[in-house]
Protein backbone atom coordinates (compact mmCIF):
# COMPACT_ATOMS: atom_id res chain seq x y z
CA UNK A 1 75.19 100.89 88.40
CA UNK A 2 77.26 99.81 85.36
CA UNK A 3 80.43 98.62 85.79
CA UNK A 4 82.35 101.27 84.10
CA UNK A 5 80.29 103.45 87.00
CA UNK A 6 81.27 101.36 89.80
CA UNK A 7 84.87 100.92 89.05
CA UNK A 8 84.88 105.58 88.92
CA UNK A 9 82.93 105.31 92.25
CA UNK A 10 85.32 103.06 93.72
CA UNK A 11 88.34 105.90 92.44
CA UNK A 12 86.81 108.66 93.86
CA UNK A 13 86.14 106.93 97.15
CA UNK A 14 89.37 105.58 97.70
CA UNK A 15 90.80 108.86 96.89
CA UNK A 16 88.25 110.57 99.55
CA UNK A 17 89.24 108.35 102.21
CA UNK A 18 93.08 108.58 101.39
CA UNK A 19 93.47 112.23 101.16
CA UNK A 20 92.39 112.41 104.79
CA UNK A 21 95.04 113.16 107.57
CA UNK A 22 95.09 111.72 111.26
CA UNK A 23 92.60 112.65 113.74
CA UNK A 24 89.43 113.57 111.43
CA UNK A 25 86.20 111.90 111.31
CA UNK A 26 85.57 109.16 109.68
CA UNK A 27 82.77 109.68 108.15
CA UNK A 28 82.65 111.68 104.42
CA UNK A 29 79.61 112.58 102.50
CA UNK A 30 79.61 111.46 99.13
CA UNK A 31 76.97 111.95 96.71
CA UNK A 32 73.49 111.09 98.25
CA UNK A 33 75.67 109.07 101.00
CA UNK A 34 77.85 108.93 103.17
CA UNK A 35 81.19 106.96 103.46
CA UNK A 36 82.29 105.62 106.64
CA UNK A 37 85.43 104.34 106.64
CA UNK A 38 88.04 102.96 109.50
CA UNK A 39 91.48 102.29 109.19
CA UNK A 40 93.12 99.18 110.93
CA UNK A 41 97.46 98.83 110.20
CA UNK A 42 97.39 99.26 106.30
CA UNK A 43 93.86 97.45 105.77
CA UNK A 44 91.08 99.57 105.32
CA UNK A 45 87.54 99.03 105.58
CA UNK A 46 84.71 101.19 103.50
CA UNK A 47 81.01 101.18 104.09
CA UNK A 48 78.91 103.55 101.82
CA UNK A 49 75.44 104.27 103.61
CA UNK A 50 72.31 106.54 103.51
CA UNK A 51 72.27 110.09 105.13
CA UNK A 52 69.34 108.55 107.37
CA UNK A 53 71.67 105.84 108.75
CA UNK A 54 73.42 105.96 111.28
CA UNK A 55 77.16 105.81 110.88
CA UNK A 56 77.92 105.42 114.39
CA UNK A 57 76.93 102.14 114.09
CA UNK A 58 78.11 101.06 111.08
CA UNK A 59 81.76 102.04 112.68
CA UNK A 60 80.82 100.09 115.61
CA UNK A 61 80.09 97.07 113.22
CA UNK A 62 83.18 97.63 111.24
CA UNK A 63 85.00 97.30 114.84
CA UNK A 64 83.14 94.11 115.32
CA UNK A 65 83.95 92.94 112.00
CA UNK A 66 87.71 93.41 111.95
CA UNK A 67 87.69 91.47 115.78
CA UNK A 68 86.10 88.59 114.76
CA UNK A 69 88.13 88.46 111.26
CA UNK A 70 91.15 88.30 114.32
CA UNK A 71 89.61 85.83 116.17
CA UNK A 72 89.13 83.39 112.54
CA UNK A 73 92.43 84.26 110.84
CA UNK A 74 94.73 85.15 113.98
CA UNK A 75 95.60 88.92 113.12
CA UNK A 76 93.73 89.51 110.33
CA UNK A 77 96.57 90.47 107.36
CA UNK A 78 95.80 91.61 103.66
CA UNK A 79 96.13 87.87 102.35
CA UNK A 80 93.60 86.54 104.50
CA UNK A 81 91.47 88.36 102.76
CA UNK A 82 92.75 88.14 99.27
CA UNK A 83 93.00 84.23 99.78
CA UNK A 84 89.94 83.79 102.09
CA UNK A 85 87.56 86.39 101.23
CA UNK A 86 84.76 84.22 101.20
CA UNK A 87 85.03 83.23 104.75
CA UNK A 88 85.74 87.38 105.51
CA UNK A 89 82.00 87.64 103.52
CA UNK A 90 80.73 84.64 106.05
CA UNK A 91 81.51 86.34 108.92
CA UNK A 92 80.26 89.97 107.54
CA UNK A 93 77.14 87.82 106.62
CA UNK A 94 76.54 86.45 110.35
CA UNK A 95 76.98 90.08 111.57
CA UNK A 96 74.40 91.82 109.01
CA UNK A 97 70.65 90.59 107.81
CA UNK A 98 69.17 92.78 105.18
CA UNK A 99 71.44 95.87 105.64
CA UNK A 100 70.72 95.61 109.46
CA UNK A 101 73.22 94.44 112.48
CA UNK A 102 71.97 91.22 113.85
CA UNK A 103 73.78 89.49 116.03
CA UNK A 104 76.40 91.21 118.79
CA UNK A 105 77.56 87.99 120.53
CA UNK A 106 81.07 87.33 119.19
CA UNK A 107 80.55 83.41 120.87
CA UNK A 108 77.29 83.35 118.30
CA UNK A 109 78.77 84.03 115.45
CA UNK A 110 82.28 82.09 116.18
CA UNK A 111 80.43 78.86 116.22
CA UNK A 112 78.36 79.60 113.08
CA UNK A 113 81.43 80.25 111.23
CA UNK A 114 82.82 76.99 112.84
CA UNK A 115 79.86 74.88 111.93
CA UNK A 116 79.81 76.57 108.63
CA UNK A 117 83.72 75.43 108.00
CA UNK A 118 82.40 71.90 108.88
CA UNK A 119 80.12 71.58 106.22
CA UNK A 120 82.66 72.96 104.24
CA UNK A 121 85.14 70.45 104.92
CA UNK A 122 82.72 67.71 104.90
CA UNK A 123 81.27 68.17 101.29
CA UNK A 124 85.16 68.08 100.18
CA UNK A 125 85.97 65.39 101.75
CA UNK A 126 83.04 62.86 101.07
């Protein structure tokens, strides 16, 4: 997609997922997808997949996401994410290889993320 596509895809999805009330699903077809969304305080998180996925598990790893973004940033907020999004991508990476969940163990991926911030912090400060 183009960019001027993208940024009307992103409208009409955000609008989708807005204009919903309460206790619905939270999954919404879309196109040739479908949109599985969940809502957590004011944050929202958005996955778009393919009608032969399934979206019960992409909510499940939205769930997982959002708890270990917790566990990292202490009650994940909307500035950790603004500030920090690559380390919100890090952990989203350690979840998911090649569109596919990998890893379930939060203690796995917690100590990837903190090895990761040590080579972080050591190619700044050498």
């Amino acid at each position: 997609y183009d960019r001027k596509e993208k940024a009307r895809i992103i409208r009409q999805v955000t609008s989708l997922v807005l204009q919903r009330r309460g206790r619905v699903s939270n999954f919404v077809e879309y196109r040739d997808m479908i949109v599985v969304y969940r809502r957590y305080a004011g944050l929202y998180f958005v996955f778009g997949i393919d009608k032969s996925d399934n979206p019960l598990i992409v909510l499940d790893l939205i769930h997982m996401w959002v708890e270990m973004m917790d566990e990292y940033f202490g009650s994940v907020c909307e500035l950790d994410l603004v500030y920090n999004f690559h380390s919100a991508y890090y952990i989203l990476d350690e979840l998911i290889l090649a569109g596919q969940h990998q890893e379930v163990k939060k203690n796995v991926i917690l100590s990837a993320i903190c090895r990761q911030d040590d080579l972080v912090y050591e190619a700044k400060h050498s």
